[in-house]
N, C-alpha and C. Protein backbone atom coordinates (compact mmCIF):
# COMPACT_ATOMS: atom_id res chain seq x y z
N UNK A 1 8.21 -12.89 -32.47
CA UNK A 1 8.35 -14.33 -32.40
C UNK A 1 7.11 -14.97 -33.00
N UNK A 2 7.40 -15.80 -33.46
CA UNK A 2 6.18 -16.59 -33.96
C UNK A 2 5.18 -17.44 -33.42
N UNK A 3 5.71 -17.86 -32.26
CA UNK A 3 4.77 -18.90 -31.68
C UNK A 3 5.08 -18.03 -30.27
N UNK A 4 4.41 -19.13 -29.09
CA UNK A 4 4.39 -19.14 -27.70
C UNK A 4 5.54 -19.99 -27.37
N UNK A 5 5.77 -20.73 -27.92
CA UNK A 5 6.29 -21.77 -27.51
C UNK A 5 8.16 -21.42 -27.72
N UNK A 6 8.45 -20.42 -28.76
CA UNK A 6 9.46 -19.69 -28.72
C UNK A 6 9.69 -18.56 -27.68
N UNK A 7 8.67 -17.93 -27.34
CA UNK A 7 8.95 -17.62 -26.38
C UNK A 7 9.27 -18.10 -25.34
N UNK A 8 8.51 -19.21 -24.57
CA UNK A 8 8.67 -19.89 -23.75
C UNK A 8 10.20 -21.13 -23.35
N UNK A 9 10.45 -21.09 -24.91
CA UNK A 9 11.71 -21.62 -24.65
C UNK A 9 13.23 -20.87 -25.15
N UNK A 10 12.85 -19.25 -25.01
CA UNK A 10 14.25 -18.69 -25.24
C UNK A 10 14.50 -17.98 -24.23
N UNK A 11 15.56 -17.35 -24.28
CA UNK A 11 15.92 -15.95 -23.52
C UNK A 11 16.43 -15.12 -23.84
N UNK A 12 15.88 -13.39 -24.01
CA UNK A 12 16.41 -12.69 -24.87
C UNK A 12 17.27 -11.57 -24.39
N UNK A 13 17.88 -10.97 -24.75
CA UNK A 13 18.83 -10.08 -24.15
C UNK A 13 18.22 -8.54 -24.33
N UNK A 14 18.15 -8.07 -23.55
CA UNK A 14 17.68 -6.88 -23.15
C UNK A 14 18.56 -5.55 -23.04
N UNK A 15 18.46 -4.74 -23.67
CA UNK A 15 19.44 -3.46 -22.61
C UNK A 15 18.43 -2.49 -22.36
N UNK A 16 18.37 -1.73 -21.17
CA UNK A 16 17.74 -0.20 -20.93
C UNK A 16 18.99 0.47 -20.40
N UNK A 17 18.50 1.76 -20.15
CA UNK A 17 19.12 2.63 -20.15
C UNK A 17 18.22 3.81 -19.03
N UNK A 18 18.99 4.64 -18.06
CA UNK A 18 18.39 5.43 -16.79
C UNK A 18 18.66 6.49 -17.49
N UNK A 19 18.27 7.44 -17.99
CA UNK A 19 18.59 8.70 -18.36
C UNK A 19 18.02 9.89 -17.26
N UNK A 20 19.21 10.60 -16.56
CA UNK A 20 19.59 11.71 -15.65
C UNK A 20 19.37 12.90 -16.70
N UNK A 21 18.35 13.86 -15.65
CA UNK A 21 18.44 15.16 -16.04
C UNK A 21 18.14 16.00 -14.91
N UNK A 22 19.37 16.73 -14.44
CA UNK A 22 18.36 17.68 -13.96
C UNK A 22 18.24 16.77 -12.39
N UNK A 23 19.00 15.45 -12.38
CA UNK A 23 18.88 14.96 -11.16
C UNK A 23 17.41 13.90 -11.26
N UNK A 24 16.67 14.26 -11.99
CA UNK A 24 15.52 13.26 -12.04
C UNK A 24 15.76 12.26 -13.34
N UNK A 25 14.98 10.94 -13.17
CA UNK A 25 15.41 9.96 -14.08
C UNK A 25 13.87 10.41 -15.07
N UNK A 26 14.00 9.87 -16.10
CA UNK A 26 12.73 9.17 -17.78
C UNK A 26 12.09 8.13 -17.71
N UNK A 27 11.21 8.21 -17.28
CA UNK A 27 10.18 6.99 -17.51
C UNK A 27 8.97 7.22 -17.97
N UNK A 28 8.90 5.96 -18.82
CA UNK A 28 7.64 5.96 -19.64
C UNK A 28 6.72 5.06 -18.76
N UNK A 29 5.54 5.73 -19.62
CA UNK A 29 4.21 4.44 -19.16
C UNK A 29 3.72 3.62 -20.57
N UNK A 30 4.40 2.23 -20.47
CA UNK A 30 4.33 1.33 -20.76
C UNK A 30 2.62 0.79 -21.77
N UNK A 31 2.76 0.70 -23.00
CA UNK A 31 1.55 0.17 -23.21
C UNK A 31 1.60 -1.24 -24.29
N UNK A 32 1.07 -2.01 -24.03
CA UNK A 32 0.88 -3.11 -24.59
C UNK A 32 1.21 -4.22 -23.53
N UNK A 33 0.48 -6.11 -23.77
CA UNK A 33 0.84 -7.13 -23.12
C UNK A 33 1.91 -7.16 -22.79
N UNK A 34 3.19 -6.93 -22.31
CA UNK A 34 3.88 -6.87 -21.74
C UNK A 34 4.24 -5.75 -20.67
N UNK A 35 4.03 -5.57 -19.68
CA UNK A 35 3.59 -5.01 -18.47
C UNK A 35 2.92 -3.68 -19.16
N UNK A 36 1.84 -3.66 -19.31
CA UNK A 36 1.41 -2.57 -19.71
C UNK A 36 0.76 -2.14 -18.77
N UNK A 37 1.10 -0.48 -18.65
CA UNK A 37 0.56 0.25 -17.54
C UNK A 37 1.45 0.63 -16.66
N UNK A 38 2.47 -0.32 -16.77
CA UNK A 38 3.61 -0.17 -15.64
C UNK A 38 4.73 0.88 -16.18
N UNK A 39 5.37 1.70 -15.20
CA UNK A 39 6.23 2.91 -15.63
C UNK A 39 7.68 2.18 -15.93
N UNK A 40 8.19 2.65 -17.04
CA UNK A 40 10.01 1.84 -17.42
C UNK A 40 10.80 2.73 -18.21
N UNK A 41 11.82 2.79 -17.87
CA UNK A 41 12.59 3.33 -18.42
C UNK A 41 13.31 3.13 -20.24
N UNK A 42 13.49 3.77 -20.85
CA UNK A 42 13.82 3.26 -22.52
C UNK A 42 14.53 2.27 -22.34
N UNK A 43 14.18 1.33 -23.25
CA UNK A 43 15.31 0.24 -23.85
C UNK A 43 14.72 -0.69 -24.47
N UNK A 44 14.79 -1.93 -25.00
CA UNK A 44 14.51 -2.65 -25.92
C UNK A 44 15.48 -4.22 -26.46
N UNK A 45 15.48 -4.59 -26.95
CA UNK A 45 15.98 -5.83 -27.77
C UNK A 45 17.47 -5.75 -27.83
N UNK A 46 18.55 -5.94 -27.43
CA UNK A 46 19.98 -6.31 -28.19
C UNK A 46 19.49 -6.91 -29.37
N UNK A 47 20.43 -6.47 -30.62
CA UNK A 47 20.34 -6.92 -31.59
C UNK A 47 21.33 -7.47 -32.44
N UNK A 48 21.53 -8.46 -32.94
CA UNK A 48 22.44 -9.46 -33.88
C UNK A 48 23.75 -8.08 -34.71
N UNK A 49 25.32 -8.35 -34.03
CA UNK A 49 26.14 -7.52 -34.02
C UNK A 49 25.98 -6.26 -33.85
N UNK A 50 25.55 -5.73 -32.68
CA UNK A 50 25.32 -4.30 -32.58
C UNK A 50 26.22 -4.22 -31.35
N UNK A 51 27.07 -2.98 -31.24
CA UNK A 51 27.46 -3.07 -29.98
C UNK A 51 26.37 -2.35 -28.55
N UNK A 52 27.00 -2.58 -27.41
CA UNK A 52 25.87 -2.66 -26.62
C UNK A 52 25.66 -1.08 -26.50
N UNK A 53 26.91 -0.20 -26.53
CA UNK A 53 26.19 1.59 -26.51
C UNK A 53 25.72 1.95 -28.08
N UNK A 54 25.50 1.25 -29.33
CA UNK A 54 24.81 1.54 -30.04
C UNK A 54 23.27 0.76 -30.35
N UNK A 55 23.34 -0.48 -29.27
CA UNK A 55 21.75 -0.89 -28.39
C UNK A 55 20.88 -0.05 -28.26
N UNK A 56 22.10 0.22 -26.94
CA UNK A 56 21.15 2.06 -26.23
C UNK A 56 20.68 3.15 -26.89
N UNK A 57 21.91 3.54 -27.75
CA UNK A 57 21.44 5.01 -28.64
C UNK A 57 20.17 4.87 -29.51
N UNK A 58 20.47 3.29 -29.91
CA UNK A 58 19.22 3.14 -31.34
C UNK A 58 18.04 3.51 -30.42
N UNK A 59 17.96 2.57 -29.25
CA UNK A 59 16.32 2.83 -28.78
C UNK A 59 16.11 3.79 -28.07
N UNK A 60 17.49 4.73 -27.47
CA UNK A 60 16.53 5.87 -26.99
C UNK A 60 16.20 6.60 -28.06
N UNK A 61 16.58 6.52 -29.50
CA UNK A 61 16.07 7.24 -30.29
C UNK A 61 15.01 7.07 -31.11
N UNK A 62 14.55 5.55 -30.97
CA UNK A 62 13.52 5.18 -31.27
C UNK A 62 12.40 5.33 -30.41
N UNK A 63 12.83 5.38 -29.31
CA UNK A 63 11.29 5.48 -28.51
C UNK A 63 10.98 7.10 -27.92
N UNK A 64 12.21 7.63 -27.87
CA UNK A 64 12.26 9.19 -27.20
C UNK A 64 12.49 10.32 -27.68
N UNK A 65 13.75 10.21 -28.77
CA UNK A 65 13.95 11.08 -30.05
C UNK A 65 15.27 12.35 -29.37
N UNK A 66 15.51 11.89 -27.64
CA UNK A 66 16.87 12.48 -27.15
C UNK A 66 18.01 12.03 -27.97
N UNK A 67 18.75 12.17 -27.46
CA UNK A 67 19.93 12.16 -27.35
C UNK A 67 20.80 12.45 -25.79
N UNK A 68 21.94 11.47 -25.69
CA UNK A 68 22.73 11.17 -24.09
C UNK A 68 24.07 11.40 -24.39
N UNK A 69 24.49 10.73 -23.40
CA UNK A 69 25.95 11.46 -23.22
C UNK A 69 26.69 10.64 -22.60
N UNK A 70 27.68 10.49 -21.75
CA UNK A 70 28.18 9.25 -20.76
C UNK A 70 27.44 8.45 -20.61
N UNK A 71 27.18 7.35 -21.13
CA UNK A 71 26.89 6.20 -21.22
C UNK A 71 27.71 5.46 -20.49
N UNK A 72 27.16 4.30 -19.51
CA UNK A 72 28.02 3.77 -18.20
C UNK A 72 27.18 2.66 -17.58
N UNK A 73 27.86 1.80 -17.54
CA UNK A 73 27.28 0.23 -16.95
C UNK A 73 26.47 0.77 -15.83
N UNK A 74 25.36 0.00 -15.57
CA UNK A 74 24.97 0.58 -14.47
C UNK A 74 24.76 -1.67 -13.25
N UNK A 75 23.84 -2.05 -14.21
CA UNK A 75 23.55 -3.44 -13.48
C UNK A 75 22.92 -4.63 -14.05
N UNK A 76 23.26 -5.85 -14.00
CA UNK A 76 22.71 -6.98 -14.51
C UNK A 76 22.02 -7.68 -13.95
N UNK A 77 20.60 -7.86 -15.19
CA UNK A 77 19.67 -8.84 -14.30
C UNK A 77 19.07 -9.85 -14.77
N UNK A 78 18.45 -10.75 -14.36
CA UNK A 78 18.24 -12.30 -14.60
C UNK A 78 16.33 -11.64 -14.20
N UNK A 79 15.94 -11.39 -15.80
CA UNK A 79 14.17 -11.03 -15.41
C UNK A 79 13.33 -12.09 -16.13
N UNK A 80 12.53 -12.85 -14.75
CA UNK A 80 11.67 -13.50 -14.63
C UNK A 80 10.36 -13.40 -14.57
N UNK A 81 10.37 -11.92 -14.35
CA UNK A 81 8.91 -11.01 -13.68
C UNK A 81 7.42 -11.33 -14.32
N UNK A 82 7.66 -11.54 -15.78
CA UNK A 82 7.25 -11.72 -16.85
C UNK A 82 7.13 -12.83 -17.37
N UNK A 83 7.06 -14.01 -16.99
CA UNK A 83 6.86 -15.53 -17.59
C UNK A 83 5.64 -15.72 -18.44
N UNK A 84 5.81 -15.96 -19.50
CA UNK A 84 6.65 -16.88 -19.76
C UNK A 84 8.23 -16.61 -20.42
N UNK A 85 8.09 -14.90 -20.76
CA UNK A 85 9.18 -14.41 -21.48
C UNK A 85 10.47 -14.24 -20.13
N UNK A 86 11.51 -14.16 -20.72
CA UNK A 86 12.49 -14.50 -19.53
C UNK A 86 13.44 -13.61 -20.60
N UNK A 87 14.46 -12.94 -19.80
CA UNK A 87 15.25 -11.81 -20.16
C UNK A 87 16.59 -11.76 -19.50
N UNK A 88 17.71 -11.19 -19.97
CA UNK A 88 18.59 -10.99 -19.52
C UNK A 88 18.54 -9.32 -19.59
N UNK A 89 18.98 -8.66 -18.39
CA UNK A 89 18.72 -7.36 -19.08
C UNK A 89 19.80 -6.79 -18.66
N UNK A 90 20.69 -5.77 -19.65
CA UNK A 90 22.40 -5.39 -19.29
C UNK A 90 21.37 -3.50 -18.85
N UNK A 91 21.95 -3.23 -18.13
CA UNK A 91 21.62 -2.01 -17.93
C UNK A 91 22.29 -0.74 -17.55
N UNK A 92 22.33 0.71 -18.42
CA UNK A 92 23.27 1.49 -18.16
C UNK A 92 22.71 2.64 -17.24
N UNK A 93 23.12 3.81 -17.61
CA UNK A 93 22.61 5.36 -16.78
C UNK A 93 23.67 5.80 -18.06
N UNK A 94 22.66 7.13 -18.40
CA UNK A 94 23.24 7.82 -18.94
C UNK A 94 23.25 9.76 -18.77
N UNK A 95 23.60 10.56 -18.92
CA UNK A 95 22.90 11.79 -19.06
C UNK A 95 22.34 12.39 -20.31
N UNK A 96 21.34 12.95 -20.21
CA UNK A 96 20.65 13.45 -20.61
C UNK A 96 21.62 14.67 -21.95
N UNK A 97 21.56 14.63 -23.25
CA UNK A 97 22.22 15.53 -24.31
C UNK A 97 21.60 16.69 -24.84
N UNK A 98 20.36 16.21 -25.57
CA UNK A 98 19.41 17.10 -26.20
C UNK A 98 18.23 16.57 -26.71
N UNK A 99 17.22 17.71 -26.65
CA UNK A 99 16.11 16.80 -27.19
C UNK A 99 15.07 16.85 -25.69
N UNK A 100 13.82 16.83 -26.85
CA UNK A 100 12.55 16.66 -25.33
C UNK A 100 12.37 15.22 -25.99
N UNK A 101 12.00 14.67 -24.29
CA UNK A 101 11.06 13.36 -24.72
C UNK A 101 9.60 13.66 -25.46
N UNK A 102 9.59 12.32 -26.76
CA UNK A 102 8.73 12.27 -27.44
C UNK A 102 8.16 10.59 -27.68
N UNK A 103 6.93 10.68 -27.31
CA UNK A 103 6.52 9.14 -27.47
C UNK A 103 6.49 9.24 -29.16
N UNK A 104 7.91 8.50 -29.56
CA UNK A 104 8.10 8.01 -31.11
C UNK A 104 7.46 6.53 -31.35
N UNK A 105 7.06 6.28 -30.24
CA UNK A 105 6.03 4.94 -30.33
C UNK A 105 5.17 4.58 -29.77
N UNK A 106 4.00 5.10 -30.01
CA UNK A 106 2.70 5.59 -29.32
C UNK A 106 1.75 3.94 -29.27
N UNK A 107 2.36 3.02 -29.86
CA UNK A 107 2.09 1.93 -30.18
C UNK A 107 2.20 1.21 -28.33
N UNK A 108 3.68 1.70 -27.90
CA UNK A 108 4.37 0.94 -27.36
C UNK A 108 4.29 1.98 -25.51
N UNK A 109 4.12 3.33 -25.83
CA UNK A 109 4.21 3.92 -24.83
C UNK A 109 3.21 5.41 -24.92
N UNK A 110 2.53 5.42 -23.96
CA UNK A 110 1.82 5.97 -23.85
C UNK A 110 2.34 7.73 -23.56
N UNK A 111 3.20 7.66 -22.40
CA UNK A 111 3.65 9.24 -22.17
C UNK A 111 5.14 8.90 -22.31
N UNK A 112 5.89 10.10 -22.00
CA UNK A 112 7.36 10.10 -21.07
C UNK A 112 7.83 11.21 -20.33
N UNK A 113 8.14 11.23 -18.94
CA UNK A 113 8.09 12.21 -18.02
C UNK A 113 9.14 11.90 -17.16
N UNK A 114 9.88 13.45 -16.75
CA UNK A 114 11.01 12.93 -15.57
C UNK A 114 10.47 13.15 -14.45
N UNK A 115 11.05 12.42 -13.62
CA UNK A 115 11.04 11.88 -11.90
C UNK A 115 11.72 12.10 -11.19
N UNK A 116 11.63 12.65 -9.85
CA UNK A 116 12.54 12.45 -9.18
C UNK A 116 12.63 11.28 -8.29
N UNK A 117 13.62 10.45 -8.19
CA UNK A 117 14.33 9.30 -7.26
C UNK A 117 13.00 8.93 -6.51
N UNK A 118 12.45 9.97 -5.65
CA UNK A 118 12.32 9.98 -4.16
C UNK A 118 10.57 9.82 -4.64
N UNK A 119 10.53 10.36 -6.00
CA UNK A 119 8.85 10.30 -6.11
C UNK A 119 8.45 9.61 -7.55
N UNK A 120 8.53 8.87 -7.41
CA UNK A 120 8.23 7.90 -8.94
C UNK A 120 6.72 7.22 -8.61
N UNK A 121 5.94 7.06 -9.93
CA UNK A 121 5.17 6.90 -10.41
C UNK A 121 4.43 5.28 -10.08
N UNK A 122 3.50 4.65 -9.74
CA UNK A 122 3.31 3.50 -9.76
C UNK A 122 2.40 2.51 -10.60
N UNK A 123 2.27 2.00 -11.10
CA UNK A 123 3.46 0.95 -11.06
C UNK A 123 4.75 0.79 -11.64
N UNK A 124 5.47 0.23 -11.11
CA UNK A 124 6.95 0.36 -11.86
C UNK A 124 6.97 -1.14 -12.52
N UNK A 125 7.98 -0.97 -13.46
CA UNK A 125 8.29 -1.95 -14.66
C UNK A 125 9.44 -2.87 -13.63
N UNK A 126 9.31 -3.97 -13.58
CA UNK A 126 10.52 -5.09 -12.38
C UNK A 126 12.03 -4.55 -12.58
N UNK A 127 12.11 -4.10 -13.71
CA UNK A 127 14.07 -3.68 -13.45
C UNK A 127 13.92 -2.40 -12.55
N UNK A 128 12.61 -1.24 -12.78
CA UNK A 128 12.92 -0.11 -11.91
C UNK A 128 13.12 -0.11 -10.57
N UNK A 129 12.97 -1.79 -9.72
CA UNK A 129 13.21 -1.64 -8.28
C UNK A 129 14.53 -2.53 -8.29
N UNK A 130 15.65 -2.78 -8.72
CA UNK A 130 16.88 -3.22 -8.86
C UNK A 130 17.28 -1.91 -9.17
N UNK A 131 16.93 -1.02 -10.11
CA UNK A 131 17.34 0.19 -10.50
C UNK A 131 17.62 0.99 -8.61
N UNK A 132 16.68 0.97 -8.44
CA UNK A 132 16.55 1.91 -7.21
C UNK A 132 17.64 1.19 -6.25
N UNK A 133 17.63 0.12 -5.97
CA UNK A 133 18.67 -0.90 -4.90
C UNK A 133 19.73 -0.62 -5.46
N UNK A 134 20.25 -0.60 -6.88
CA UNK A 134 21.23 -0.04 -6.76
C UNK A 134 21.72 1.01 -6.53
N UNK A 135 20.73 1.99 -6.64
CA UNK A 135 21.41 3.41 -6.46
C UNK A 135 21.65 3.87 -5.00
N UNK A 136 21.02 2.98 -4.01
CA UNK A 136 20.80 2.72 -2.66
C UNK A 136 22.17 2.52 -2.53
N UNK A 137 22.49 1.17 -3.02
CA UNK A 137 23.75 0.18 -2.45
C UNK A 137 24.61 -0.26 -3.30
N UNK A 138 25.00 0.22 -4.65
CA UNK A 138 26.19 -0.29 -5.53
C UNK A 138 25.84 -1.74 -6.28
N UNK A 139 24.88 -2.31 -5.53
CA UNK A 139 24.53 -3.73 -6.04
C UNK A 139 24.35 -3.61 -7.48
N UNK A 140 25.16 -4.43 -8.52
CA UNK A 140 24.85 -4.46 -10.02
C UNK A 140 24.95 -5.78 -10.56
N UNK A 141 24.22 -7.04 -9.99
CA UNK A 141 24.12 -7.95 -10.16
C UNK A 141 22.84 -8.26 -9.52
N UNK A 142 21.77 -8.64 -9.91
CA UNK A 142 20.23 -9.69 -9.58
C UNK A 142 19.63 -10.64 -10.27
N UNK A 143 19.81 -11.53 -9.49
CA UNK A 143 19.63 -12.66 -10.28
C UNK A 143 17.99 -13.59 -9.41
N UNK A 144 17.44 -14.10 -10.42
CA UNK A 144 15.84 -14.29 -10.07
C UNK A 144 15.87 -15.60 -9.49
């Protein structure tokens, strides 16, 4: 974006994606002004006519260099966490195909490592605790 002030007055559409292996989820640690430091799962930008499971595929292959498999709605959220940038973020779960994680953007992420549920990493990125509520309780709607 070019200014602040575009940021401040849009909202952009988001997709990530939970990738299952093995029973443990993928998360990266996050680097740059936008929660940097904080652990998140792949995903990135919706982009102008793309459909939303070729969203997903582009960036897990841009940031991880896997490949998935069942691709599946997982939950929608209204993210505020981050102001002045404001997000819509569609979010799936997928499994895990082939391929080791590889930080393909060392710019953007520092490691990538699986987790299990019960023992994740801190700090987490704001969708990873909607992530978790849902897997708790079916909930696939949060709104800020």
């Amino acid at each position: 974006m070019s200014n602040e002030n575009e940021i401040e007055d849009s909202v952009r559409v988001g997709t990530g994606v939970w990738i299952f292996k093995d029973g443990k989820v993928l998360l990266g640690k996050r680097k740059g002004n936008l929660a940097g430091g904080e652990y998140a799962n792949p995903g990135g930008h919706f982009e102008y006519m793309e459909s939303l499971e070729e969203s997903i595929r582009r960036e897990i292959r841009e940031e991880t260099g896997l490949e998935v498999e069942n691709v599946r709605f997982a939950f929608l959220q209204n993210v505020k966490a981050y102001a002045p940038r404001h997000y819509v973020g569609i979010n799936f779960v997928a499994d895990w195909k082939s391929g080791e994680p590889t930080v393909m953007e060392p710019e953007k992420c520092e490691s990538w490592d699986w987790y299990a549920l019960d023992a994740l990493p801190e700090p987490l990125f704001a969708t990873v605790k909607s992530f978790l509520e849902m897997q708790k309780t079916g909930r696939n709607f949060f709104d800020a």
